[in-house]
Protein backbone atom coordinates (compact mmCIF):
# COMPACT_ATOMS: atom_id res chain seq x y z
CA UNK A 1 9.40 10.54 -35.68
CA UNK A 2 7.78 9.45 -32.14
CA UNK A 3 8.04 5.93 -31.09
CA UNK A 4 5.68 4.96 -28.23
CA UNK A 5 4.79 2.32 -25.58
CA UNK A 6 2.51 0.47 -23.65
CA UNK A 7 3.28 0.77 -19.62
CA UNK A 8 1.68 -2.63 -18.26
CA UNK A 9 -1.69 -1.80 -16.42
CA UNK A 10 0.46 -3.69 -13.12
CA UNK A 11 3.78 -0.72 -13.35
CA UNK A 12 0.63 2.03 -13.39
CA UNK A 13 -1.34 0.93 -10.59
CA UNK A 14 2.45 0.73 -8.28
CA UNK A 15 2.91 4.14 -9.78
CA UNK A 16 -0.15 5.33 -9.00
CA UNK A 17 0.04 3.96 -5.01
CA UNK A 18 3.68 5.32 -4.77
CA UNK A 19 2.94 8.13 -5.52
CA UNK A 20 0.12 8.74 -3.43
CA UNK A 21 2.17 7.63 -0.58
CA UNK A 22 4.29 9.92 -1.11
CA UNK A 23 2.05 12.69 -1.19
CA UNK A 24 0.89 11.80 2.39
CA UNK A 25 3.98 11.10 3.80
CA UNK A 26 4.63 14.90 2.49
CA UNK A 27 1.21 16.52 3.40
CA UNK A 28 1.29 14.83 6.74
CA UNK A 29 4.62 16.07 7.21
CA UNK A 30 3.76 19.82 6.35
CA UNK A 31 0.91 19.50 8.55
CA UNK A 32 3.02 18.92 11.86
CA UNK A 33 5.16 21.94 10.37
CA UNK A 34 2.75 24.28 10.34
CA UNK A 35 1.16 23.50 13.40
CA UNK A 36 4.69 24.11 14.53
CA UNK A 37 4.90 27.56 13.25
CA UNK A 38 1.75 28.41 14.27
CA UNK A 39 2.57 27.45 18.38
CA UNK A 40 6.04 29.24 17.45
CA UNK A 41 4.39 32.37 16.64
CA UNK A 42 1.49 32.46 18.73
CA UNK A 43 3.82 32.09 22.03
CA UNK A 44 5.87 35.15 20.43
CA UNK A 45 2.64 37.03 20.28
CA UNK A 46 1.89 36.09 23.22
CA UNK A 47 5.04 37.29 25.01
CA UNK A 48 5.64 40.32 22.83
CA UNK A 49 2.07 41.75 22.60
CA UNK A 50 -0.22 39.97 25.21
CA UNK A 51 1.70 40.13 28.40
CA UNK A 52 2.00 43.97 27.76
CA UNK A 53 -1.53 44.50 27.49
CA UNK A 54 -1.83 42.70 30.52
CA UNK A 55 -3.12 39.59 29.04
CA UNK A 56 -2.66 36.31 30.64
CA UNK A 57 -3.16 32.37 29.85
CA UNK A 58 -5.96 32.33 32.11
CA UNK A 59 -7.72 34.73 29.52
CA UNK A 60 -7.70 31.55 26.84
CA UNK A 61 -10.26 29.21 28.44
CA UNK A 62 -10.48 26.33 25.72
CA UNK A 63 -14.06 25.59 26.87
CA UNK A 64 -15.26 28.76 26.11
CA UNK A 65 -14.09 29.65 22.36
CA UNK A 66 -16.12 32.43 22.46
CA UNK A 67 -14.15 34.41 25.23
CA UNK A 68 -10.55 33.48 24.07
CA UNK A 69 -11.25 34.79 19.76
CA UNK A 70 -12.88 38.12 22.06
CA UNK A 71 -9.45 38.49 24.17
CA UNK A 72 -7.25 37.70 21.32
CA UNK A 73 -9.34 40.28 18.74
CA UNK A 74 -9.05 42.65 21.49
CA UNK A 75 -5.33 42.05 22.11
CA UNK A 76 -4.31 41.75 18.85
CA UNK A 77 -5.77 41.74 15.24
CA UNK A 78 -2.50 40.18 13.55
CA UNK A 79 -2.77 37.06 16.04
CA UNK A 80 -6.52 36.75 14.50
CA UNK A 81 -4.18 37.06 10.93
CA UNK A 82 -1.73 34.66 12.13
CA UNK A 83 -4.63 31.88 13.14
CA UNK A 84 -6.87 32.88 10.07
CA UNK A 85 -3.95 32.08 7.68
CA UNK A 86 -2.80 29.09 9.59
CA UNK A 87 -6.32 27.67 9.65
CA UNK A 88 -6.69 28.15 5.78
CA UNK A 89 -3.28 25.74 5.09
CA UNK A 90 -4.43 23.31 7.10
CA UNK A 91 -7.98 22.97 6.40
CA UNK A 92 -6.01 22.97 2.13
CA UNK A 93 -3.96 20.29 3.57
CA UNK A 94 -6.44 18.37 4.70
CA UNK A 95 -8.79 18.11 1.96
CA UNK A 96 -5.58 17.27 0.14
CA UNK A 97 -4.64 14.48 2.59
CA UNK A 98 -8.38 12.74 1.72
CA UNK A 99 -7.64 13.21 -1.99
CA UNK A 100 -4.49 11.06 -1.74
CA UNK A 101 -6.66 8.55 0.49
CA UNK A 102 -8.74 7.97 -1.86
CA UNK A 103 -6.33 8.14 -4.59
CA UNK A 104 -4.32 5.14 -2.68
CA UNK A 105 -7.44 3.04 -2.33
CA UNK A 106 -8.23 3.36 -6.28
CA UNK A 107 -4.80 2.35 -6.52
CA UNK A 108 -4.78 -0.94 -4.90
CA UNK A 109 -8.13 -1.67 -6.45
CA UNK A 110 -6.41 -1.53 -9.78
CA UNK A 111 -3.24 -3.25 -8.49
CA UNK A 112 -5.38 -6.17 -8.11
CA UNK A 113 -7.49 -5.96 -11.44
CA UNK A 114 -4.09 -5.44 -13.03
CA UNK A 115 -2.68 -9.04 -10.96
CA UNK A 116 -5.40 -11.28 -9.83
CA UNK A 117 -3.25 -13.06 -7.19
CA UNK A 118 -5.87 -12.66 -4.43
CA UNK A 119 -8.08 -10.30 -2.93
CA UNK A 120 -6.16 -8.62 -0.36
CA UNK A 121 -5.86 -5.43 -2.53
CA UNK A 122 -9.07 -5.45 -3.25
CA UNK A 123 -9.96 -5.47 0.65
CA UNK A 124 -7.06 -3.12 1.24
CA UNK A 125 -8.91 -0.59 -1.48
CA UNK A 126 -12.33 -1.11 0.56
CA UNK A 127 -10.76 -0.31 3.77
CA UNK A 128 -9.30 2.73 2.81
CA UNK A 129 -12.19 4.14 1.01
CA UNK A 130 -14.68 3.15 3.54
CA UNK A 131 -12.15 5.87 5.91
CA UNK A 132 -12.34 8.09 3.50
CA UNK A 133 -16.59 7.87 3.38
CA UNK A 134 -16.82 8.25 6.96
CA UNK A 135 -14.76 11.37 7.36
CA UNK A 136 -16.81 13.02 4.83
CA UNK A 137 -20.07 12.10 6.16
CA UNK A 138 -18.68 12.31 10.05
CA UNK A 139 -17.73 16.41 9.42
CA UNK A 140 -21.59 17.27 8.43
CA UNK A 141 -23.13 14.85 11.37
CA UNK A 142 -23.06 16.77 14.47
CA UNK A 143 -22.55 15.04 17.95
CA UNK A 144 -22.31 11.53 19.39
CA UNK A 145 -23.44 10.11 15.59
CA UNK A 146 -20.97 11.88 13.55
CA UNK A 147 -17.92 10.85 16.50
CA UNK A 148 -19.47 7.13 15.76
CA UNK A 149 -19.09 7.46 12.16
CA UNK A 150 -15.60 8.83 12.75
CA UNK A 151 -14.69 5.77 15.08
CA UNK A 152 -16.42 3.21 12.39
CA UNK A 153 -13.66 5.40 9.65
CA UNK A 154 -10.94 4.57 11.89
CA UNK A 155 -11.37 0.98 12.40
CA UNK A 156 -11.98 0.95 8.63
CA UNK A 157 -8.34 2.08 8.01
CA UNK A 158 -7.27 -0.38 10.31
CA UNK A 159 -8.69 -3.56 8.21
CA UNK A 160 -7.65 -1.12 4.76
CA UNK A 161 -4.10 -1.11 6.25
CA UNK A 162 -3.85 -4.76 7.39
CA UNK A 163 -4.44 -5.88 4.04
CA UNK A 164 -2.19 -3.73 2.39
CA UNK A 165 0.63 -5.80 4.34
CA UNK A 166 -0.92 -8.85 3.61
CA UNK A 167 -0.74 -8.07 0.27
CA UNK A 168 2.60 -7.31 0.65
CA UNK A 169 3.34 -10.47 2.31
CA UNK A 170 1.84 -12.46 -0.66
CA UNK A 171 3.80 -11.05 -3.32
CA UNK A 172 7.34 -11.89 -0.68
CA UNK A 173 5.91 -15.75 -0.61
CA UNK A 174 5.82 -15.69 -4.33
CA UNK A 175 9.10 -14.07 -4.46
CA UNK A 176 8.57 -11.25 -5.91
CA UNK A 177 9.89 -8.90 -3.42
CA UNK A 178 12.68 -9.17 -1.68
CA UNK A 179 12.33 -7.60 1.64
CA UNK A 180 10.46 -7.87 4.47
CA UNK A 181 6.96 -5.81 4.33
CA UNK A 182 6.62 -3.21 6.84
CA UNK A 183 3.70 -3.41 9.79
CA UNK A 184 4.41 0.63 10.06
CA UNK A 185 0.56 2.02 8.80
CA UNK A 186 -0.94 -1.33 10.76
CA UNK A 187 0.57 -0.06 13.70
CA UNK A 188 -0.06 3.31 13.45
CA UNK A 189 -3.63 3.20 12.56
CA UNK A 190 -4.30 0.76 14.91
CA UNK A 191 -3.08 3.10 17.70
CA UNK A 192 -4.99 6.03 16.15
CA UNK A 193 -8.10 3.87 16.49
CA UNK A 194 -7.43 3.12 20.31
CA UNK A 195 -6.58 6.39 20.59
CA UNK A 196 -9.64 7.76 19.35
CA UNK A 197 -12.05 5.25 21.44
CA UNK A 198 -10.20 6.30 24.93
CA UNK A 199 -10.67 9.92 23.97
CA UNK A 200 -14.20 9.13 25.00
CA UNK A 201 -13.61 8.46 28.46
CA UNK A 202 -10.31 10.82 29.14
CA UNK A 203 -8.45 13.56 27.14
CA UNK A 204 -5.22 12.30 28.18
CA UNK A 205 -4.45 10.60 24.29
CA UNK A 206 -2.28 13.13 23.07
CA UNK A 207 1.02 10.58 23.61
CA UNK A 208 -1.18 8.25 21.36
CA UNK A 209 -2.13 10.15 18.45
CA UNK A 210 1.57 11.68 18.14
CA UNK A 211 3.24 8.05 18.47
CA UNK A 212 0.38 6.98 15.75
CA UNK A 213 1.09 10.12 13.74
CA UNK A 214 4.84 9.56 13.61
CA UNK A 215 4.35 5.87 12.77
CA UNK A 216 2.07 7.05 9.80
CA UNK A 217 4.64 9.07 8.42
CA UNK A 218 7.22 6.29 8.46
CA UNK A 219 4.58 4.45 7.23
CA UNK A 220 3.93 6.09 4.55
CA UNK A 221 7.59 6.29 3.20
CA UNK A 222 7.93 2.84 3.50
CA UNK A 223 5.11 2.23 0.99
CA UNK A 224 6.05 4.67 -1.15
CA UNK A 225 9.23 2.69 -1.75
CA UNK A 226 8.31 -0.81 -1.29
CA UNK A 227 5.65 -0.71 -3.98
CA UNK A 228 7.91 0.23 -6.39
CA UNK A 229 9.86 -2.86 -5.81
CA UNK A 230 7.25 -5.66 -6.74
CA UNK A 231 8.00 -7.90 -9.78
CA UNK A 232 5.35 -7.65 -12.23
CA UNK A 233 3.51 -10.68 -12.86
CA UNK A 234 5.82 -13.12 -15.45
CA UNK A 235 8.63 -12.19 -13.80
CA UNK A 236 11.37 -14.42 -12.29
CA UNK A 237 11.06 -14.73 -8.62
CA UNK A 238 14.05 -12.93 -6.29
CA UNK A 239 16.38 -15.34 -4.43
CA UNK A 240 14.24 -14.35 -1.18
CA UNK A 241 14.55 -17.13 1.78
CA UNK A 242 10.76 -16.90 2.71
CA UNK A 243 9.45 -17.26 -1.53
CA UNK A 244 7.58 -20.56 -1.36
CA UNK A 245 8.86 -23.40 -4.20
CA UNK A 246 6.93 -23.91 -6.72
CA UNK A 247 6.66 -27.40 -7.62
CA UNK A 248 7.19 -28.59 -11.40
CA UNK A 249 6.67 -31.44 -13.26
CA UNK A 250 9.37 -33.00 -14.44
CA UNK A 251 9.85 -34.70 -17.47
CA UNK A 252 12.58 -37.30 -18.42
CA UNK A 253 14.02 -36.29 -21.56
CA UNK A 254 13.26 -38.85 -24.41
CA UNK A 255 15.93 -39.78 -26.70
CA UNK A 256 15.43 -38.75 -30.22
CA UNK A 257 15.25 -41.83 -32.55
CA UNK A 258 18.02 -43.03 -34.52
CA UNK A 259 17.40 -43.67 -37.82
CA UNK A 260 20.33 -46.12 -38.95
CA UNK A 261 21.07 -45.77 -42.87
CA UNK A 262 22.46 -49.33 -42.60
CA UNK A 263 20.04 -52.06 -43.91
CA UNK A 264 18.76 -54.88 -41.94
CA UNK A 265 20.06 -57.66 -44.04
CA UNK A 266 20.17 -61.21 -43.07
CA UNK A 267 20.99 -64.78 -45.35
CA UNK A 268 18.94 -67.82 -45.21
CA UNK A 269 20.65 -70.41 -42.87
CA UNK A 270 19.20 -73.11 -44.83
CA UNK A 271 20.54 -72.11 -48.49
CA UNK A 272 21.94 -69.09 -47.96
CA UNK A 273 19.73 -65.97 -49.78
CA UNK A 274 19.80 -62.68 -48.65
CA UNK A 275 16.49 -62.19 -46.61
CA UNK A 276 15.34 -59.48 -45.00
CA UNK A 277 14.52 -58.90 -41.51
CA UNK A 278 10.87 -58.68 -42.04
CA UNK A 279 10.68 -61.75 -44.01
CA UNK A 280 9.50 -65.00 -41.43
CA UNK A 281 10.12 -67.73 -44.10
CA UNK A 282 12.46 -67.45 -46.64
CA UNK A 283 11.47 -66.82 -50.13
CA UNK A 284 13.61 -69.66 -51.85
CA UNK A 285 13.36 -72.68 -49.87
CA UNK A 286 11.15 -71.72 -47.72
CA UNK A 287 12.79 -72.25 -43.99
CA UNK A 288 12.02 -70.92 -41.30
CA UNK A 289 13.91 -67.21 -40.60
């Protein structure tokens, strides 16, 4: 016999976000490893079979794609493997990265149907969807339009991003998290962004996009941690210094009434019958009580 419960809409949609944090943190971290690798091995190719075929940097003009793939196919078909392969992984990991975009924005959207407090999910979910949108429709418009689109992505993350830690900050001032939220995907975004609008005037960004890129990673760990340490909504509030008081009426507590099993019994003062205390005149000679 199977017994079986409900998980609270709220635990799924933290679930849901966690994980997909830590997806990125781990897609975005095989990324820079394989880009590793493949500058590991293409310098060892370079070294062991280019130099000896009297091959030299000058060969690999970056502006001319054309010439370097015809001096590397003619130098070399396993560094044309070597590429190929790499190229496949990442262009995998990427679609994978935008997968686990999306499936963090769908996550905050139902972490606020799931606990109404505000709308910063909500916005958060927008933001990072709106990223995701561009990127699609940025890698089939060619030229200055599709960079725009990719720009208008960017800053979209950064507003996505800025709400996720202002939702985080919300549920601290209720008290249902106790720690500090972290400003780590804010920060690297935003850099991304600037990153991405001085690339137009200079190619000297690459200190920018790896600071940014190494902030998203941290990022991205952070979240996958933090989210799992919300409160759901009902519960009592952490003992965190920065969780706003709630005020409450209070109510004086009203003594219970006291029924008395004596009876109220009184005598006339004029001839002395028992009255009682309801009685005004009494009922034999008829004085006053």
């Amino acid at each position: 016999m199977t017994y079986g419960y409900q998980v609270h809409p709220f635990d799924l949609a933290k679930r849901r976000i966690s994980d997909s944090a830590s997806k990125l943190y781990s897609y975005l971290l095989a990324t820079v490893i394989i880009v590793l690798i493949m500058v590991i091995v293409a310098v060892i190719l370079y070294i062991v079979v280019l130099i000896p075929l009297g091959y030299t940097l000058d060969d690999f003009d970056p502006n001319n794609i054309y010439a370097s793939v015809e001096a590397i196919f003619v130098a070399s078909l396993l560094v044309i493997g070597v590429i190929s392969i790499g190229g496949i992984i990442l262009l995998i990991l990427f679609i994978m990265i935008y997968v686990q975009y999306y499936k963090l924005g769908s996550g905050f959207s139902f972490l606020q149907k799931a606990d109404p407090i505000s709308m910063s999910p909500q916005y958060a979910s927008y933001g990072i969807m709106g990223y995701v949108i561009a990127v699609i429709i940025g890698f089939f418009v060619p030229g200055y339009a599709g960079t725009a689109i990719s720009l208008a992505g960017n800053l979209s993350l950064v507003v996505g991003f800025y709400f996720v830690y202002k939702t985080f900050t919300e549920y601290r001032q209720q008290g249902r998290i106790n720690k500090p939220p972290t400003k780590m995907l804010f920060i690297a975004v935003t850099i991304n962004f600037i990153s991405s609008i001085v690339a137009f005037f200079t190619f000297y960004t690459t200190i920018g996009t790896i600071v940014g890129f190494i902030f998203l990673l941290i990022g991205f760990r952070d979240l996958s941690r933090d989210v799992t340490l919300i409160l759901p909504p009902g519960a009592a509030p952490t003992s965190s210094p920065a969780a706003i008081p709630v005020k409450q009426e209070q109510h004086p507590i009203q003594p219970a009434a006291v029924e008395t099993s004596v009876s109220k019994k009184a005598f006339c003062s004029s001839c002395g019958v028992k009255i009682s205390h309801e009685d005004k005149f009494c009922p034999s000679c008829g004085a006053s009580t």
